[in-house]
C-alpha atoms as a PDB file:
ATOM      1  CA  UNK A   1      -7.076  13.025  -3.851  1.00  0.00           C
ATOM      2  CA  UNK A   2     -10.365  13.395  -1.503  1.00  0.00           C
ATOM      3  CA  UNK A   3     -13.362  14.862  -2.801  1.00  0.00           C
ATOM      4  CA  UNK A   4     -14.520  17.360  -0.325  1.00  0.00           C
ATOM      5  CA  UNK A   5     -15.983  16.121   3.209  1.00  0.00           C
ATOM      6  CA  UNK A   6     -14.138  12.602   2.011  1.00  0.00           C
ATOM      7  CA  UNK A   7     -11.347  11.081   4.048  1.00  0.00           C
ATOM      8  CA  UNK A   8      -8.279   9.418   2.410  1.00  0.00           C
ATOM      9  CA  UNK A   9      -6.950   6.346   3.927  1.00  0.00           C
ATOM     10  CA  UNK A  10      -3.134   6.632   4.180  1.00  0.00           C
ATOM     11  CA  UNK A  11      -0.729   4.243   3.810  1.00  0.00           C
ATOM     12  CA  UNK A  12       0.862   3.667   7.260  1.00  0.00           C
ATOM     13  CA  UNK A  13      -0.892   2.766  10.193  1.00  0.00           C
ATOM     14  CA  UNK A  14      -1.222   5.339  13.613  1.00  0.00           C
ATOM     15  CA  UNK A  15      -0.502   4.129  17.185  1.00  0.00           C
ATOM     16  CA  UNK A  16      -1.491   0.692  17.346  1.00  0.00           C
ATOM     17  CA  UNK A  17      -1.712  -0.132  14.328  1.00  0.00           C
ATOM     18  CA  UNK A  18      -4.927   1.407  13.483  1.00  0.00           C
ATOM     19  CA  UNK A  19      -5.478   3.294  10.125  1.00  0.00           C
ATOM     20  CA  UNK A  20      -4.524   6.762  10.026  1.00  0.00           C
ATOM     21  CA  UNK A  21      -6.701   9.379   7.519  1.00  0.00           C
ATOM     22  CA  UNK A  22      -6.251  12.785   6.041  1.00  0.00           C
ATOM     23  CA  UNK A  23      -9.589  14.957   5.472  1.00  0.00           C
ATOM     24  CA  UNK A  24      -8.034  17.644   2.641  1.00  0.00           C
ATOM     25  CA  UNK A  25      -9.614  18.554  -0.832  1.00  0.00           C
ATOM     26  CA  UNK A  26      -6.031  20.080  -1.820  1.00  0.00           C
ATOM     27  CA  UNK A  27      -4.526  17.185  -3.747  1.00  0.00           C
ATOM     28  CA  UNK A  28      -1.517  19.316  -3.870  1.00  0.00           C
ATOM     29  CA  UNK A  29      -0.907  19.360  -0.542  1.00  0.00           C
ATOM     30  CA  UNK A  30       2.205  18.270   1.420  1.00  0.00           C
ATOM     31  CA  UNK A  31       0.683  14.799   2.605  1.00  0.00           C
ATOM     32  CA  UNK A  32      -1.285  14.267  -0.014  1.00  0.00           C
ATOM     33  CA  UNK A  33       1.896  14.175  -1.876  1.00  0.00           C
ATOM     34  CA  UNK A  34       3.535  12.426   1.183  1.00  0.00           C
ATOM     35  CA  UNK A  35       1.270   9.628   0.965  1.00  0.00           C
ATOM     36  CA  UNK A  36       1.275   9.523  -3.164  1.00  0.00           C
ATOM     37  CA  UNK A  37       4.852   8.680  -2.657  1.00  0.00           C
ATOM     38  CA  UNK A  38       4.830   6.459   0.003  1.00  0.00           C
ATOM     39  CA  UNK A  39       1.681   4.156  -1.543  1.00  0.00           C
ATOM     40  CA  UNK A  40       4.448   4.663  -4.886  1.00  0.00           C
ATOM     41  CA  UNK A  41       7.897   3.251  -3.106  1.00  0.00           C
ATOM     42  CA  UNK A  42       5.072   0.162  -1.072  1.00  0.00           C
ATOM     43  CA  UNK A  43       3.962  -0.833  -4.653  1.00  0.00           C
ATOM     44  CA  UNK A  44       7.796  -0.837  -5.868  1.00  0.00           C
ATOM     45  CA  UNK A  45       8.347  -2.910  -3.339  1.00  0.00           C
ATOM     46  CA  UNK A  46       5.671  -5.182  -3.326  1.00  0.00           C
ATOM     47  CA  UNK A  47       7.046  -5.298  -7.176  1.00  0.00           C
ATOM     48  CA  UNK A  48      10.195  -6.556  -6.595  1.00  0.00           C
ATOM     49  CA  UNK A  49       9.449  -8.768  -3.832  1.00  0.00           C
ATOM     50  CA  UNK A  50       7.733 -10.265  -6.431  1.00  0.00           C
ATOM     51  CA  UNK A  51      10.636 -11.234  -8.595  1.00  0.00           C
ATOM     52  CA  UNK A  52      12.552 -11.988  -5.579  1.00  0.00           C
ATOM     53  CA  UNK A  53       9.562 -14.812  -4.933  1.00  0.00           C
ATOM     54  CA  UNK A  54      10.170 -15.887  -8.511  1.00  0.00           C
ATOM     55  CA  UNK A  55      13.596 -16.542  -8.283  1.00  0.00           C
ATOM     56  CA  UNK A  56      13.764 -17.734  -4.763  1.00  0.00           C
ATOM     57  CA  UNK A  57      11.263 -20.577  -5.500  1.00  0.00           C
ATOM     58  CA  UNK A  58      13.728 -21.702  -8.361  1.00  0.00           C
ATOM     59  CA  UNK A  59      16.411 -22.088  -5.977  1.00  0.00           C
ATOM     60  CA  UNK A  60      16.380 -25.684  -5.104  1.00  0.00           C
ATOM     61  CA  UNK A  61      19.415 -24.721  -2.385  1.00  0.00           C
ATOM     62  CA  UNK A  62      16.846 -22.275  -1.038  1.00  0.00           C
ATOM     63  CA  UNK A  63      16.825 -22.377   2.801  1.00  0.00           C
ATOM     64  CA  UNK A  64      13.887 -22.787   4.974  1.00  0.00           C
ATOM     65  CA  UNK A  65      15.501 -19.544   7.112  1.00  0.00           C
ATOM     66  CA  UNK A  66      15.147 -17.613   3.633  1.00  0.00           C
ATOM     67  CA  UNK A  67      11.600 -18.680   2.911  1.00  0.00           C
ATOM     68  CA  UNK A  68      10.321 -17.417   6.326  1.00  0.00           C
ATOM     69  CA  UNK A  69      12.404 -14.301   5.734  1.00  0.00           C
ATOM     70  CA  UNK A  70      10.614 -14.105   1.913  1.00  0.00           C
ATOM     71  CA  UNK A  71       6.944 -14.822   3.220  1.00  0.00           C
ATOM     72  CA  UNK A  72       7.207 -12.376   6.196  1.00  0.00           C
ATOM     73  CA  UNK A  73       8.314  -9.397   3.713  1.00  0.00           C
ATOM     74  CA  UNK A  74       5.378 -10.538   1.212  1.00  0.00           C
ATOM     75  CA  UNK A  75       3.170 -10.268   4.072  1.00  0.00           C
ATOM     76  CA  UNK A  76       3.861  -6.978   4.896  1.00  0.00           C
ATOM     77  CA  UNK A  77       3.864  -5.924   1.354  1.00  0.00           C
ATOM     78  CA  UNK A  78       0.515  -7.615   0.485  1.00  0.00           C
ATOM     79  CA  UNK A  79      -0.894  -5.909   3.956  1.00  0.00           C
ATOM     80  CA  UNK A  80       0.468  -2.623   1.861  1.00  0.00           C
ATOM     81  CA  UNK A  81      -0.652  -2.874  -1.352  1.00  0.00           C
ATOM     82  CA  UNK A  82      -4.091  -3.716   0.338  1.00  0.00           C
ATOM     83  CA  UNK A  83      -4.449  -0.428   2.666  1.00  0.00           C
ATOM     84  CA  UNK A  84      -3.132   1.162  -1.178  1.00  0.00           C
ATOM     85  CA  UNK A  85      -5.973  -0.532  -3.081  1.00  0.00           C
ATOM     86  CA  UNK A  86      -9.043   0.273  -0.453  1.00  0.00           C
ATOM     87  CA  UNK A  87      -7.696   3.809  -0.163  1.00  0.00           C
ATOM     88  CA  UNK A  88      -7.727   3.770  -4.218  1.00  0.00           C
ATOM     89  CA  UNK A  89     -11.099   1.772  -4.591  1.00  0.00           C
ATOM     90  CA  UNK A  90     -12.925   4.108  -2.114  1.00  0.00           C
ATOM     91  CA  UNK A  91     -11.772   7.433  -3.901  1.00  0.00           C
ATOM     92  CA  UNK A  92     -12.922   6.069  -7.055  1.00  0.00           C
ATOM     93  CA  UNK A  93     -16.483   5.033  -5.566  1.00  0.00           C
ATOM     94  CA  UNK A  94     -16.741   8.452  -3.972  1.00  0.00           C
ATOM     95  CA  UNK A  95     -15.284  10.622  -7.158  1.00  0.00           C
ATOM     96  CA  UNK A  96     -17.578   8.540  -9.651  1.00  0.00           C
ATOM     97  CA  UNK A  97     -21.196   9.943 -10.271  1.00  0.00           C
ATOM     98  CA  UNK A  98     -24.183   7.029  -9.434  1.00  0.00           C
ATOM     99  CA  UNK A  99     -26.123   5.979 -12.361  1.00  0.00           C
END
């Protein structure tokens, strides 16, 4: 998924939390695939958190416990599909011919 000389962002963080990048122009490769399916099951997720959020705010006997519990996994999710999207949005710019 990197052109050549172009480093993909993954999607999990390194040691302290810092961002973690593979340098590969085989898009074929073990973690190229590795992180295809990770950045798939964190966009699942972030999917059907998102139903969970629908329902859970219709729940008038939703508890405040449950809320916190709801907006900590949407946090993590949204901090997800971010890292996904920027990884995404910067192979595009890079793959994409200027005008």
């Amino acid at each position: 998924m990197t052109a050549p000389n172009e480093l993909r962002l993954l999607p999990w963080s390194g040691p302290e939390g810092k961002p973690c990048y593979l340098s590969t122009d085989e898009r074929g490769g073990y973690m190229s695939r590795l992180a295809d399916n990770v950045e798939a099951v964190q966009l699942g997720t972030a999917a059907e958190l998102l139903e969970e959020v629908s329902e859970t705010l219709n729940d008038r006997e939703a508890t405040l416990d449950e809320m916190r519990r709801l907006v900590k996994e949407l946090s993590g999710a949204l901090r997800d599909v971010h890292r996904v999207a920027t990884s995404r949005g910067h192979i595009l710019a890079v793959s994409q011919p200027r005008a």
